[in-house]
Protein backbone atom coordinates (compact mmCIF):
# COMPACT_ATOMS: atom_id res chain seq x y z
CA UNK A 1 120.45 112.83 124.51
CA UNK A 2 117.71 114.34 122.49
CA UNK A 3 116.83 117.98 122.94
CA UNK A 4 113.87 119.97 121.30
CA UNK A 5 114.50 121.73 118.11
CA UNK A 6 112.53 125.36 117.29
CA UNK A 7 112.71 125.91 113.78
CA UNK A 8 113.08 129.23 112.08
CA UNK A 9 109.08 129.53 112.03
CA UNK A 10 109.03 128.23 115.37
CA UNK A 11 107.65 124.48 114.86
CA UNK A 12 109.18 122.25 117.49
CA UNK A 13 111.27 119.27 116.24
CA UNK A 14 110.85 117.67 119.39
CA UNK A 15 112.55 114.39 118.64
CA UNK A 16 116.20 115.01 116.88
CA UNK A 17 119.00 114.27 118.59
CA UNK A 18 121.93 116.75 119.49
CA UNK A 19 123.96 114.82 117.58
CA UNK A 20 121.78 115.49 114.31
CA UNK A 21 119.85 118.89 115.02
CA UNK A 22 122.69 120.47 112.41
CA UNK A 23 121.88 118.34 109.91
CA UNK A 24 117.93 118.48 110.32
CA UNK A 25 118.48 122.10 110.21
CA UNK A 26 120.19 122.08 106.83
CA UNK A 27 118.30 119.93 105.49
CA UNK A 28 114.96 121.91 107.06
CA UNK A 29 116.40 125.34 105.67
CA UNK A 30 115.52 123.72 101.88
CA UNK A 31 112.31 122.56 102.64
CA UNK A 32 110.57 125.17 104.58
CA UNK A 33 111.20 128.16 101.65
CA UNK A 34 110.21 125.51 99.13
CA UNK A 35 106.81 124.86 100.82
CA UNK A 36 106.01 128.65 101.20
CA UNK A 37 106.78 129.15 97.99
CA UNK A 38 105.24 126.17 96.13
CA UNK A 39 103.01 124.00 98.58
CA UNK A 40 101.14 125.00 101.89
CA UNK A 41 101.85 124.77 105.28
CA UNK A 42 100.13 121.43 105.35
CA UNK A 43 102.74 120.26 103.47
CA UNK A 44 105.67 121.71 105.62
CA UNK A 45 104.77 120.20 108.45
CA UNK A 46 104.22 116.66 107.09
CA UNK A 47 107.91 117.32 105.74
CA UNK A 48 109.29 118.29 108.97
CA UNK A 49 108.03 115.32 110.73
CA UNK A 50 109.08 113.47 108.12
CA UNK A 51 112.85 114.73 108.15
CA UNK A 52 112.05 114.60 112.26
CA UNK A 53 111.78 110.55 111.64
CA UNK A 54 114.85 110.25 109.59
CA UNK A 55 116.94 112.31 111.82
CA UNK A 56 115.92 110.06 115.24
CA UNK A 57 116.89 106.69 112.97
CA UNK A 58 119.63 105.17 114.87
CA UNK A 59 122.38 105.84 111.95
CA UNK A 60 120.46 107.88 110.74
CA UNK A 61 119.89 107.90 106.38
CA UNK A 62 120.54 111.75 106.45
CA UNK A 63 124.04 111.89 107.01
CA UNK A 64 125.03 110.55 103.63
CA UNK A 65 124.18 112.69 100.54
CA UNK A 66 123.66 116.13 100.13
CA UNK A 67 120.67 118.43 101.76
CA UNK A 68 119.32 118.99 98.78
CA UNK A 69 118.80 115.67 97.89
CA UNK A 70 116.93 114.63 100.88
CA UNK A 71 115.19 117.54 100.94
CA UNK A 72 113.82 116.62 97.40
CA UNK A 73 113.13 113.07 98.71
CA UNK A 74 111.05 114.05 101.66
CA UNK A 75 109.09 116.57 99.60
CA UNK A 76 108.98 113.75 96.25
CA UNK A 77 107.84 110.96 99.24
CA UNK A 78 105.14 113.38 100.84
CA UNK A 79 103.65 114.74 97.19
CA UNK A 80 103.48 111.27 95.99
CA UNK A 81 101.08 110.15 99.55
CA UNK A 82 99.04 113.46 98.81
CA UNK A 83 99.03 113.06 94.79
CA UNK A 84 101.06 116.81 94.16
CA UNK A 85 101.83 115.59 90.60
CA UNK A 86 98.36 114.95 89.53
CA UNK A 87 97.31 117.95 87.66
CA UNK A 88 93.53 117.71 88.58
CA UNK A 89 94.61 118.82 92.53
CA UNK A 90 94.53 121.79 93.94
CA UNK A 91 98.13 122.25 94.38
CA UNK A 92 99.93 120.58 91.93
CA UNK A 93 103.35 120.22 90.10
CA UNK A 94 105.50 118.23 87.95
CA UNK A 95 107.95 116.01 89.37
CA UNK A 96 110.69 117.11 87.20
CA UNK A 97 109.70 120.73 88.19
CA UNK A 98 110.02 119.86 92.23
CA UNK A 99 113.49 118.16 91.33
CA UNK A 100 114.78 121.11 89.52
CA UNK A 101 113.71 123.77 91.64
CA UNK A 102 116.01 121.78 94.45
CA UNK A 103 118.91 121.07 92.12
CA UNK A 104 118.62 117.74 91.62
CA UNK A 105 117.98 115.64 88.69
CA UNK A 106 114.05 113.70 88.73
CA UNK A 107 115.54 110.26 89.18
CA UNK A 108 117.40 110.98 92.32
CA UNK A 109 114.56 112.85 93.97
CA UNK A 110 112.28 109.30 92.65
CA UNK A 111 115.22 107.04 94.49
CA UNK A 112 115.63 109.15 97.34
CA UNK A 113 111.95 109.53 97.64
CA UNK A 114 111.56 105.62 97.45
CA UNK A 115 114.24 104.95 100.19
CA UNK A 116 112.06 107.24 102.84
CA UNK A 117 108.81 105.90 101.59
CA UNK A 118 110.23 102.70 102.99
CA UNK A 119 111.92 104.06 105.81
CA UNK A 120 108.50 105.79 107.24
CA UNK A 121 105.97 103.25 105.69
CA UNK A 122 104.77 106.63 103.38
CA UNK A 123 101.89 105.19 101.39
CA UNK A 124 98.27 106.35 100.42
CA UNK A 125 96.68 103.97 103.42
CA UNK A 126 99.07 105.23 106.05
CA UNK A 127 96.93 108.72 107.36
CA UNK A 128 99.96 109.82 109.06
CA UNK A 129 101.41 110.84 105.69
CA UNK A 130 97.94 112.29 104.37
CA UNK A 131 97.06 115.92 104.28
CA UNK A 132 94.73 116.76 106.95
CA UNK A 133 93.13 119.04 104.88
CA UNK A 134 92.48 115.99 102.49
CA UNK A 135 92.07 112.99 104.76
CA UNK A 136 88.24 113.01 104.11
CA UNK A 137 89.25 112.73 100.04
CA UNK A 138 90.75 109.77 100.57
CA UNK A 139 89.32 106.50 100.18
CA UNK A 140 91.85 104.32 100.76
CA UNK A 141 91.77 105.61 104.47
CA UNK A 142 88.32 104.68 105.33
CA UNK A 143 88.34 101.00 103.92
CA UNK A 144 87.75 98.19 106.12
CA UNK A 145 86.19 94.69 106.49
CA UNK A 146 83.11 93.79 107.73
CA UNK A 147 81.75 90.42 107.49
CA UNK A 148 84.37 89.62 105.14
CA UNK A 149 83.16 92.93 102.80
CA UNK A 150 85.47 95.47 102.28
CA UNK A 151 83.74 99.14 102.84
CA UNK A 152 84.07 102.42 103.69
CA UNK A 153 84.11 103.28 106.81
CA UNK A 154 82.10 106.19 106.88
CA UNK A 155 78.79 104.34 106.06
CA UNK A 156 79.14 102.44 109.37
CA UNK A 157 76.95 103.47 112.26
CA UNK A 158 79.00 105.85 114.70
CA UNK A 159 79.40 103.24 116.91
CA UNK A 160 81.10 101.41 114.67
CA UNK A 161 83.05 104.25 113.17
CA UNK A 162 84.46 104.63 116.66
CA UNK A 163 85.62 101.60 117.25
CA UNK A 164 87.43 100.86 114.02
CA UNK A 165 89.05 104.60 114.82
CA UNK A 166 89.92 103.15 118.29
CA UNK A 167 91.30 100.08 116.30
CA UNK A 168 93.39 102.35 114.36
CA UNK A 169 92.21 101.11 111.34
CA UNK A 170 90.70 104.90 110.36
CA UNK A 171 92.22 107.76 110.82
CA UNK A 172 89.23 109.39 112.91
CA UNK A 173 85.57 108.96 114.20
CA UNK A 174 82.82 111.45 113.46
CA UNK A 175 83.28 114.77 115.56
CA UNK A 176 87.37 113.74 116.14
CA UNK A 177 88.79 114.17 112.75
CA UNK A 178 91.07 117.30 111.67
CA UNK A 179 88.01 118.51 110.31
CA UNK A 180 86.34 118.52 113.54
């Protein structure tokens, strides 16, 4: 049976099973300090549904391994989507930095990291995993095909916009997006 979870800043986990709401509350007590004090909010909640995911997996992935090391995954697997360890962002840091400030070493964050990034289909095209805040920065969100052409989406005609957003194939039309 699955049964809501309220975290301690009152986001509902709405998915995690009984069995696992202990576990996704570990695991969630690492990440939600270490995204007030490092990140954004943006951030924690791509986390949480992240963690969310993982926890609903039938066997689910978090059982083995420590807290902190899935913590650091989730976070590493999240950053790398929303490009954290590129200097030239707004929020920004080291990948060695994010590792040690969880107490793990910066090649078992990467593994971990690579695992979920698999698990969830985490990638720079996939605009579940992209910063609202920076979906319209993204190019890789907005390219599709037309005629054969690839382009971005946002020089179509609204009509067109619309359906390709209705397609799925971008994350939003003009007037729906998180901007909106």
């Amino acid at each position: 049976m699955i049964f809501p979870v309220v975290d301690s800043t009152g986001v509902m986990a709405m998915g995690v099973p009984k069995a696992m709401r202990g576990k996704y509350d570990e695991i969630a007590a690492i990440i939600e300090p270490f995204c007030g004090e490092h990140l954004d909010g943006e951030y924690r909640e791509l986390c949480l549904r992240a963690l969310e995911k993982l926890c609903r997996k039938r066997s689910s992935p978090v059982l083995s391994r420590r807290p902190g090391t899935w913590a650091a995954g989730i976070i590493y697997a999240i950053g790398q989507a929303n490009w954290l360890f590129d200097k030239d962002q707004p929020i920004h840091m080291a990948a060695g930095e994010l590792a040690d400030s969880l107490g793990v070493s910066k090649s078992t964050a990467s593994s971990t990291a690579a695992e979920i990034r698999k698990w969830l289909k985490i990638d720079h095209f996939n605009s579940e995993w992209v910063l609202p805040s920076r979906m319209d920065d993204n190019p890789l969100l907005w390219l599709v095909e037309v005629d054969g052409f690839v382009v971005d989406a946002r020089s179509l005609p609204p009509e067109l916009q619309a359906e390709r957003a209705r397609q799925g194939l971008i994350p939003y039309a003009p007037g729906e997006g998180p901007q909106a």
